[in-house]
Protein backbone atom coordinates (compact mmCIF):
# COMPACT_ATOMS: atom_id res chain seq x y z
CA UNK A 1 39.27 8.76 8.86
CA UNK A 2 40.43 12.24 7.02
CA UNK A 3 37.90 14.62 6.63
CA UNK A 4 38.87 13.87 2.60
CA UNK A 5 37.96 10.10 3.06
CA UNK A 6 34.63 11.11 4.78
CA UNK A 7 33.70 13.55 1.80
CA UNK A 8 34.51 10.17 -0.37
CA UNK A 9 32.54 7.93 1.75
CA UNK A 10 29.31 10.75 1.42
CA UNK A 11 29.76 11.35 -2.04
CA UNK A 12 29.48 6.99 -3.03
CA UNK A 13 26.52 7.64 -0.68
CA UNK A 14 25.21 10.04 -2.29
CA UNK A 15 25.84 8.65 -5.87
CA UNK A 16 24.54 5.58 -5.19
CA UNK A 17 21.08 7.31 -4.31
CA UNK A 18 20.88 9.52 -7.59
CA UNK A 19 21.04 6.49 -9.28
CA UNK A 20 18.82 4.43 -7.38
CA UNK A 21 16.24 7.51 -7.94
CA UNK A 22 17.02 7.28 -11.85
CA UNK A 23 16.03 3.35 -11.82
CA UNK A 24 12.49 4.56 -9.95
CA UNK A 25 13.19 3.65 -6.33
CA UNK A 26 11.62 7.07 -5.73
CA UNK A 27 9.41 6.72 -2.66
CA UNK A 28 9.47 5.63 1.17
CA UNK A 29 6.70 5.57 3.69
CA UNK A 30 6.61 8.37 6.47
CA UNK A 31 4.87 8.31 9.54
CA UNK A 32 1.57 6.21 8.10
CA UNK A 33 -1.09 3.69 8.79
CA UNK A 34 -2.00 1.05 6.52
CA UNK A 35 -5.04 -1.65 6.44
CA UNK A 36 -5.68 -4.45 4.33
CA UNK A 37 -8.84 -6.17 4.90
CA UNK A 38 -9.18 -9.54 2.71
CA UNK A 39 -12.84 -11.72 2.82
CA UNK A 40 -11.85 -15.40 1.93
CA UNK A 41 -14.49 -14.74 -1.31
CA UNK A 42 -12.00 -12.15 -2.72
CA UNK A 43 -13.47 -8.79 -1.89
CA UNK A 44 -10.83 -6.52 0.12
CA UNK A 45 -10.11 -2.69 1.02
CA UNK A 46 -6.75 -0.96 1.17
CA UNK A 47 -6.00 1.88 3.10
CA UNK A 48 -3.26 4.12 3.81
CA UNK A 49 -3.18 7.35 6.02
CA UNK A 50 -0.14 9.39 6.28
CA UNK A 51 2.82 10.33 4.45
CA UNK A 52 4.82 9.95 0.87
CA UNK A 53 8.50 10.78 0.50
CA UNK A 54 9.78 11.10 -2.80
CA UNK A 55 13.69 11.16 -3.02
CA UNK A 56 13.81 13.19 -6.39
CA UNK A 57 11.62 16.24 -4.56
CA UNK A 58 14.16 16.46 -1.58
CA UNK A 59 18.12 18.91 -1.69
CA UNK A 60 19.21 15.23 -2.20
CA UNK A 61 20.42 15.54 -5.62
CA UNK A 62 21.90 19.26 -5.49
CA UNK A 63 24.35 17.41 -2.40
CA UNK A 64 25.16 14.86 -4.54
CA UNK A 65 26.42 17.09 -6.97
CA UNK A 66 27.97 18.93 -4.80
CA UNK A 67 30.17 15.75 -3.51
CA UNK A 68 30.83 15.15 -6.70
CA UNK A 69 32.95 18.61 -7.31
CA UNK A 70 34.35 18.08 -3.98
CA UNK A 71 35.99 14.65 -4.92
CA UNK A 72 39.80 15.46 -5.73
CA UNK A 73 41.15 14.22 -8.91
CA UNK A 74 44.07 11.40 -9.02
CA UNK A 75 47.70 11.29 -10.99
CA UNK A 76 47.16 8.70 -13.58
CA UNK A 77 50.71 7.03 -12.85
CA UNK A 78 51.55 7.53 -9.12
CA UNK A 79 47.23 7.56 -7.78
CA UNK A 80 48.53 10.77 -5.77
CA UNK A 81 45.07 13.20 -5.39
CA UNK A 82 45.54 16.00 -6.70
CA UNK A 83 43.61 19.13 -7.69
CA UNK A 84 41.21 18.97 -10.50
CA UNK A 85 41.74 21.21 -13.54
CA UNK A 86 39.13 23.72 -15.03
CA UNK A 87 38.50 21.00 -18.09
CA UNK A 88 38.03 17.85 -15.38
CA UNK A 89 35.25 19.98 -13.19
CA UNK A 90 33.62 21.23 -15.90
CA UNK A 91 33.30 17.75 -17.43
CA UNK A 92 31.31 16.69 -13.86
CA UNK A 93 29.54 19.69 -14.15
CA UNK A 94 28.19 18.82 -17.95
CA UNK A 95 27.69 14.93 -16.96
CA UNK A 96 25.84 16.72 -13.87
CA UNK A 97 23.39 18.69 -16.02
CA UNK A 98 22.88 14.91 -18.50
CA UNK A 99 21.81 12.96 -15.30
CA UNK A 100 19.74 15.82 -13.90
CA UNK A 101 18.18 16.16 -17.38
CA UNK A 102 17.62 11.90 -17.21
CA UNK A 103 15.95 12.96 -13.71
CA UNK A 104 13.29 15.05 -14.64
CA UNK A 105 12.51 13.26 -17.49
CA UNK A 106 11.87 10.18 -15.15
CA UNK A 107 9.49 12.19 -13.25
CA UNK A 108 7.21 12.68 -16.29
CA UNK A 109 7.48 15.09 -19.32
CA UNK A 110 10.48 16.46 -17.63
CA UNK A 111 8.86 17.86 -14.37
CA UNK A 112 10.51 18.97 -12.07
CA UNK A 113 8.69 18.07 -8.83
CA UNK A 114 11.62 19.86 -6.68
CA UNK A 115 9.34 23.40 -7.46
CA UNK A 116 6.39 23.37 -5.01
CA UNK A 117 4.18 25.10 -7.54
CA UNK A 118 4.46 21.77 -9.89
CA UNK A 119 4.32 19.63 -6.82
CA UNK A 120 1.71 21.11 -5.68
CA UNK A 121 -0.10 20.41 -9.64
CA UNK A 122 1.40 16.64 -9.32
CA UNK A 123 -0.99 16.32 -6.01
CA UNK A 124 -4.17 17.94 -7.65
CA UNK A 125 -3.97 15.58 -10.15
CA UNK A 126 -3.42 12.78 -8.72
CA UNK A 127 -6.45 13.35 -6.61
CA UNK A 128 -8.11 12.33 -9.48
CA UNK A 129 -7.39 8.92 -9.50
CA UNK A 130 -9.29 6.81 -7.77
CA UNK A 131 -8.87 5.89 -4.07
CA UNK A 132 -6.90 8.93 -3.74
CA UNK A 133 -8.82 11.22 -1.27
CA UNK A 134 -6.63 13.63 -0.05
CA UNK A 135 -2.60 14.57 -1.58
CA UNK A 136 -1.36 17.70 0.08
CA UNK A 137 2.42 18.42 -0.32
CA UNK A 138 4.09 19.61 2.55
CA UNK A 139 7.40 20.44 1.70
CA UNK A 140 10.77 18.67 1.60
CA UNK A 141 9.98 15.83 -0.95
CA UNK A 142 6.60 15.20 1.46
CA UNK A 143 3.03 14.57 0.79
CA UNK A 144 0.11 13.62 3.26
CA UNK A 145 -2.56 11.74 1.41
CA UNK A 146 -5.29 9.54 2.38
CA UNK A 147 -5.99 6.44 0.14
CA UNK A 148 -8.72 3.76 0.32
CA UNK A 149 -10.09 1.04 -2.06
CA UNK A 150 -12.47 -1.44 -2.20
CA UNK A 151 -12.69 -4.13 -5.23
CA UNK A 152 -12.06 -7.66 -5.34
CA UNK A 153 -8.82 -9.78 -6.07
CA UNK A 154 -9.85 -10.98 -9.72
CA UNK A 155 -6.35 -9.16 -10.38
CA UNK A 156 -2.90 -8.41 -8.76
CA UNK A 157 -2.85 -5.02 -6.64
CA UNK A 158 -0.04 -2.84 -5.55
CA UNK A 159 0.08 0.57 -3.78
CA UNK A 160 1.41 3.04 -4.76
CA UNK A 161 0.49 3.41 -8.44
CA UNK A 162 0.57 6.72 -10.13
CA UNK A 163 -1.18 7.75 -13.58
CA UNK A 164 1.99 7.93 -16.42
CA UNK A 165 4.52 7.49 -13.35
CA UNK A 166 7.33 4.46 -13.85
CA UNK A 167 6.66 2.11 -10.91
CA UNK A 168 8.94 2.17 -8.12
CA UNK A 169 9.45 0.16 -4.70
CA UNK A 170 5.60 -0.64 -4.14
CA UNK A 171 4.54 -0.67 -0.56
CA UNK A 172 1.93 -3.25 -0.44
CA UNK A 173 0.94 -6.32 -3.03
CA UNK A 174 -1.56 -9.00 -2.85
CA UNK A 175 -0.38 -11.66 -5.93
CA UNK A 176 -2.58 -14.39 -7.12
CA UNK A 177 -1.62 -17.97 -6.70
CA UNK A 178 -2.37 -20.94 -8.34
CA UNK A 179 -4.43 -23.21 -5.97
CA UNK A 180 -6.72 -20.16 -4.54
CA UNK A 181 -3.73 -18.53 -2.48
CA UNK A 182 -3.25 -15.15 -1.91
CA UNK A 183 0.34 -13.70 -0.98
CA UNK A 184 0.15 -10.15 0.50
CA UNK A 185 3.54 -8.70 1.08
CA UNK A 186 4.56 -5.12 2.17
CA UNK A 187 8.20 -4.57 0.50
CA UNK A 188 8.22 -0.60 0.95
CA UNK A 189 7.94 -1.35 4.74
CA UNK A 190 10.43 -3.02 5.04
CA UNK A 191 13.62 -0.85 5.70
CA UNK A 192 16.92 -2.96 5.66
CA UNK A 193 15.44 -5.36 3.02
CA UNK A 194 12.63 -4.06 0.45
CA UNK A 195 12.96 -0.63 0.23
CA UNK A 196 16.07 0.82 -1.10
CA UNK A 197 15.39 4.36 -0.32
CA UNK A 198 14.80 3.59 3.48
CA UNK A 199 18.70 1.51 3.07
CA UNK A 200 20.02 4.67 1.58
CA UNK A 201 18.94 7.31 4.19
CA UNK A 202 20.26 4.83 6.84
CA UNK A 203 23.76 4.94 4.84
CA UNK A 204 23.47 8.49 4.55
CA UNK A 205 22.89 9.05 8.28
CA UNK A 206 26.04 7.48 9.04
CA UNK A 207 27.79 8.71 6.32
CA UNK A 208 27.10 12.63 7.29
CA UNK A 209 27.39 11.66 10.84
CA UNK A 210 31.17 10.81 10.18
CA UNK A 211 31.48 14.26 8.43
CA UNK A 212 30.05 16.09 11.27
CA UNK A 213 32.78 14.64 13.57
CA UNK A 214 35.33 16.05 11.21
CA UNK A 215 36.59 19.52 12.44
CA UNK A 216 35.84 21.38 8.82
CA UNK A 217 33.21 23.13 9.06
CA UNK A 218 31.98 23.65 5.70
CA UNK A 219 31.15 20.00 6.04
CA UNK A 220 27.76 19.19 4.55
CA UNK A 221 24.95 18.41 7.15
CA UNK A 222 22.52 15.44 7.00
CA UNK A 223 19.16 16.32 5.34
CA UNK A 224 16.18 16.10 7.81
CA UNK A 225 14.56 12.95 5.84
CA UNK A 226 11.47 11.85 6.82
CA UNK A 227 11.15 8.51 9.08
CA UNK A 228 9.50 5.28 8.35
CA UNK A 229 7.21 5.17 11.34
CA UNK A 230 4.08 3.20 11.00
CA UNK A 231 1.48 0.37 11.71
CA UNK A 232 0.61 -2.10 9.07
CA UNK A 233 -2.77 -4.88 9.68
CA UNK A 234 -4.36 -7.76 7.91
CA UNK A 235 -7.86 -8.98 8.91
CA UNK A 236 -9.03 -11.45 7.22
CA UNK A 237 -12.09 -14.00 7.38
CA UNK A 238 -9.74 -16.16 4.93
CA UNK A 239 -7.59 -19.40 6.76
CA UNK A 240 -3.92 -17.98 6.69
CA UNK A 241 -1.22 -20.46 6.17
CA UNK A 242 1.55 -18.48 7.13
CA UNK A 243 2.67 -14.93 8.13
CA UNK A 244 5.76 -13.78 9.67
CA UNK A 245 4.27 -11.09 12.70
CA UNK A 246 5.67 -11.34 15.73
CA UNK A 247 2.65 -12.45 17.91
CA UNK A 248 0.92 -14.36 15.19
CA UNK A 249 -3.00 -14.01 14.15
CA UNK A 250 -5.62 -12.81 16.98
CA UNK A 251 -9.02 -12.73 16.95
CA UNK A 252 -11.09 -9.33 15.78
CA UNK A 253 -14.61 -8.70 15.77
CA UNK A 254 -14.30 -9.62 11.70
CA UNK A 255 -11.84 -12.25 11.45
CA UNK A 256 -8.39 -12.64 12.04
CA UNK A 257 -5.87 -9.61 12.76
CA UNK A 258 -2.04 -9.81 11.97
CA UNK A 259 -0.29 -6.42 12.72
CA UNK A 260 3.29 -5.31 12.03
CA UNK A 261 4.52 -2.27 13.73
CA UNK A 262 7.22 -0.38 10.98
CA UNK A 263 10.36 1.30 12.44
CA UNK A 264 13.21 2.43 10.24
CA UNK A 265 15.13 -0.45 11.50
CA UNK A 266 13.08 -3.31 9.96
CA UNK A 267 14.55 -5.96 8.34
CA UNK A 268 11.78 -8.18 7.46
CA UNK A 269 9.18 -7.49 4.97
CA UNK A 270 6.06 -8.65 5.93
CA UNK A 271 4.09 -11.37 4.60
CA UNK A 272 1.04 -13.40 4.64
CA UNK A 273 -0.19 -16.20 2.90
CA UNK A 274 -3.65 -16.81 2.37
CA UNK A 275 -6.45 -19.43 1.03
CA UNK A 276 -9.87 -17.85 -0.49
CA UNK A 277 -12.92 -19.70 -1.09
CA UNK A 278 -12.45 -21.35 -4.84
C-alpha cells in the first residue's frame, strides 16, 4: 500500500468517527467495574467505578481534519490525483469549521469540552445529579467517576444519562417485559458489536499502524485512546431464564452471580433475562 493510500485509508477512518461523534456515539468504557444487583421484587442497585471516554474531548477531531487537507484532489475526466487548488482546500477548511460548529453544539450550548477548564465545569456539575459521587477529568477525553443507585424497576434504566446531554451508546439497560421479565443488557461493553466508538478505535489502530510502516515520517501517530478493560456482574435472587456468560450462574452469598469479564476484543454484548415476582 502507498503511503498516499494509507493517508486515504486513515482519513475514511477518521471521518467515519467525526460523524459517528455528531450522531452521539460519544462515550466508551475505560478500565471500570460495574454491578447490577436485581431482587426478584424489583428493587436493584447499579454501580460503576472507573473511567469515561468521550470521543469529542480527545485530538480526534483536529486529525481528522487534518486527513482531510491531506487527501489529494482528482481530474474530473481522467480520476488522475492531483494537487488541490487554493479554492478546493479552503472549501474543506470552511465545511471543517460547519461540522466543528455542529460538534460543539452537540455537546450542549456549544461547549467545547476539548478545554479542561469547561471539562473540568461539565464534571462539577454533573456531580449534581444523582448517583454521581465522584467525576474528576483526567485529561485526554477521560473522566474517573464513581456512580451508584438504588430504586426499583417500576421504569426502564440506562447508564450513562447526563442532564441536557443527547443520549449516546448506553452501557447498561434493564427493559421491562410483558409477563414480569426483565432484560438487562450491557451494549457499551460490548466492543465489536454495541459500541461504535470501541469499533472505531480498533479501525483506527490498524489504520495508523499501516501509516507507521510507511517510511514518511510526517505520518500521523495513533492517539493513546483509552482501553475497554473491565468486569461486569449480575446477582440476582430473581430465576434467570437465560444469559449468555461463559460459565453460566453460580451461587453468591445473595443469590445468583453471572460475571462477564470486558476486553476490547468482545464481540458479544451481554445479556440476561430475568423473571420478578408479579
Amino acid at each position: 500500500m502507498t503511503f498516499l493510500n494509507q493517508k486515504l485509508v486513515a482519513a475514511s477512518v477518521l471521518a467515519v468517527a467525526a460523524s459517528t461523534v455528531l450522531s452521539g456515539c460519544l462515550m466508551s468504557p475505560g478500565q471500570f467495574e460495574a454491578h447490577m444487583d436485581v431482587r426478584k421484587n424489583g428493587s436493584f442497585s447499579f454501580s460503576y467505578e472507573g473511567e469515561i471516554f468521550m470521543l469529542a474531548l480527545s485530538d480526534l477531531a483536529e486529525m481528522a481534519d487534518q486527513a482531510e487537507m491531506d487527501k489529494p484532489c482528482m481530474n474530473a475526466e481522467t480520476l488522475a490525483e492531483r494537487p488541490c487548488k487554493e479554492s478546493e482546500l479552503e472549501e474543506r477548511r470552511t465545511e471543517q469549521e460547519r461540522e466543528r460548529a455542529m460538534m460543539q453544539g452537540i455537546l450542549g450550548g456549544g461547549m467545547d469540552l476539548s478545554d479542561p477548564e469547561a471539562a473540568a465545569q461539565f464534571a462539577s456539575e454533573l456531580e449534581r445529579q444523582a448517583g454521581w459521587d465522584r467525576v474528576e477529568y483526567v485529561g485526554n477525553g477521560t473522566f474517573d467517576v464513581s456512580f451508584v443507585i438504588r430504586s426499583t424497576l417500576s421504569h426502564d434504566f440506562a447508564f450513562p444519562t447526563f442532564e441536557e446531554f443527547p443520549a449516546g451508546t448506553a452501557f447498561v439497560t434493564a427493559t421491562l417485559r410483558d409477563g414480569d421479565r426483565l432484560q438487562l443488557r450491557a451494549p457499551g461493553f460490548a466492543a465489536q458489536g454495541g459500541n461504535p466508538l470501541q469499533a472505531i478505535m480498533g479501525g483506527m489502530a490498524g489504520a495508523f499502524g499501516e501509516l507507521a510502516a510507511g517510511e514518511n515520517k510526517d505520518s500521523p501517530a495513533m492517539p493513546e485512546l483509552p482501553q475497554m478493560h473491565g468486569s461486569f456482574f449480575i446477582t440476582t435472587d430473581a430465576q434467570i431464564l437465560t444469559n449468555n456468560t461463559d460459565e453460566g450462574p453460580r451461587a453468591g452469598p445473595t443469590g445468583q452471580i453471572l460475571e462477564w469479564q470486558i476486553e476490547p476484543s468482545n464481540s458479544v454484548t451481554p445479556t440476561a433475562l430475568l423473571v420478578l415476582e408479579p
